[in-house]
Protein backbone atom coordinates (compact mmCIF):
# COMPACT_ATOMS: atom_id res chain seq x y z
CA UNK A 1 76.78 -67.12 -114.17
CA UNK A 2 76.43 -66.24 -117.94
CA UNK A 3 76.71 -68.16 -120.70
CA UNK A 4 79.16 -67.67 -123.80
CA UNK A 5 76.76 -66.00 -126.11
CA UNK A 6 76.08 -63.22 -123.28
CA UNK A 7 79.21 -62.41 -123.43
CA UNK A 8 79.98 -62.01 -127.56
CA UNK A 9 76.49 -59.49 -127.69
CA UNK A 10 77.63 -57.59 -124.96
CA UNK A 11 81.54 -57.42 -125.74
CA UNK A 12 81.29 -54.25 -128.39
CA UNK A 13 77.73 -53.01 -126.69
CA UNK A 14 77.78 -49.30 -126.19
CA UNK A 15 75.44 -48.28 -124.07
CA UNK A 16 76.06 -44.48 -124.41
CA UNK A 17 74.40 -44.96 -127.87
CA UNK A 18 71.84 -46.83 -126.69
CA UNK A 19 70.83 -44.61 -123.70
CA UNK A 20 71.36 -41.19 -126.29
CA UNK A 21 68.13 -42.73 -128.02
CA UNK A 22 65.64 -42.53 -125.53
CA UNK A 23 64.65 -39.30 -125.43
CA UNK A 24 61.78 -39.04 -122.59
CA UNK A 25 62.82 -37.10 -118.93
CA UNK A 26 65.43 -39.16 -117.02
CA UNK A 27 66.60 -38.49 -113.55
CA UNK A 28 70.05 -39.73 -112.56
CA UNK A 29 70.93 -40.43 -109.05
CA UNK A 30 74.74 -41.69 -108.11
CA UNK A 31 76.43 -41.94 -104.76
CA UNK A 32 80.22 -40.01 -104.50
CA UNK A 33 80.73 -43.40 -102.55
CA UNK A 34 79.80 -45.70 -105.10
CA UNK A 35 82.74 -48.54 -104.66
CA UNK A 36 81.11 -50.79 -107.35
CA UNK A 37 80.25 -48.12 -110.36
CA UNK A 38 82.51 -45.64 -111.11
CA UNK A 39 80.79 -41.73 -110.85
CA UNK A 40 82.65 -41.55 -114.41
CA UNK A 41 80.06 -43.35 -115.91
CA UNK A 42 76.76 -41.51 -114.81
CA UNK A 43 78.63 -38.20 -115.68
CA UNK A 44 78.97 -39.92 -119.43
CA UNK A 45 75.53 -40.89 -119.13
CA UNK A 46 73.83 -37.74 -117.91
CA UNK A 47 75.92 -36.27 -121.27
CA UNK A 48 74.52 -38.26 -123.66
CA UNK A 49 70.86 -38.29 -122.60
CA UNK A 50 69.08 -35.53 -124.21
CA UNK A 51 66.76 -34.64 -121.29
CA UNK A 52 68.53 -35.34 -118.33
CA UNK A 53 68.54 -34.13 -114.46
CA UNK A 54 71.70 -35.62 -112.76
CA UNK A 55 71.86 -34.95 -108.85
CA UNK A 56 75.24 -36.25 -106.83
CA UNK A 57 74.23 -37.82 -103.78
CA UNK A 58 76.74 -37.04 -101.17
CA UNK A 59 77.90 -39.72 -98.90
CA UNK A 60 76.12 -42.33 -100.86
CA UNK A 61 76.87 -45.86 -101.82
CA UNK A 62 75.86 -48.03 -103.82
CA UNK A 63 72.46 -47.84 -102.34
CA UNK A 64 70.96 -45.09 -100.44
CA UNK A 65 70.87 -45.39 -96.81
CA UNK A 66 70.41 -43.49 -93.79
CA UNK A 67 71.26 -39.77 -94.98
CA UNK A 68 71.99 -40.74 -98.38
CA UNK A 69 68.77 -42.16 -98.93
CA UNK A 70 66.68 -38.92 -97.28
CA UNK A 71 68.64 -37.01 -99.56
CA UNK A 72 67.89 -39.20 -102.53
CA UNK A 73 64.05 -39.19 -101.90
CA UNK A 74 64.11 -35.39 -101.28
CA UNK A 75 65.73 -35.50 -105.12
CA UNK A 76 63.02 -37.66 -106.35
CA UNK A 77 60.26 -35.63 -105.03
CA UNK A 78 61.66 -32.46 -106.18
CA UNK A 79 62.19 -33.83 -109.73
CA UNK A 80 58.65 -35.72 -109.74
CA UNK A 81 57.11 -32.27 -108.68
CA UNK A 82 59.15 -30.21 -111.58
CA UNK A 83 57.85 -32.60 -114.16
CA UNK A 84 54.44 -32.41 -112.95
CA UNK A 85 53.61 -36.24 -111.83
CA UNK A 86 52.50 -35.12 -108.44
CA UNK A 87 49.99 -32.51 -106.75
């Protein structure tokens, strides 16, 4: 439960101008499956952020689980080993 005031500083919030701000490497993951976030928003998202790797996981919720979730790590490792944060 929120109170009122949450409400009025969120109401005309735009988080698309927000996010276009931060400028560092950003990997986006989203499920095709996703029943409680549209897709329509991460493909917005991975537009406005200027450095941006956005992978589709196929058959994926929500969360990541069972194939969705081997898939997911196998994106996170790739993209961890392009930007140089592992060995």
């Amino acid at each position: 439960r929120v109170g009122r005031i949450y409400a009025e500083d969120v109401w005309n919030y735009d988080i698309y101008e927000e996010i276009g701000r931060y400028t560092k490497a950003v990997l986006l993951l989203h499920g095709d499956r996703d029943g409680i976030v549209p897709i329509t928003y991460a493909r917005q998202a991975a537009k406005v952020y200027p450095d941006v790797e956005f992978d589709i996981i196929r058959g994926g919720g929500h969360g990541f689980y069972g194939n969705a979730f081997d898939d997911a790590a196998d994106c996170i490792l790739r993209y961890l080993q392009r930007i140089g944060a592992t060995e």
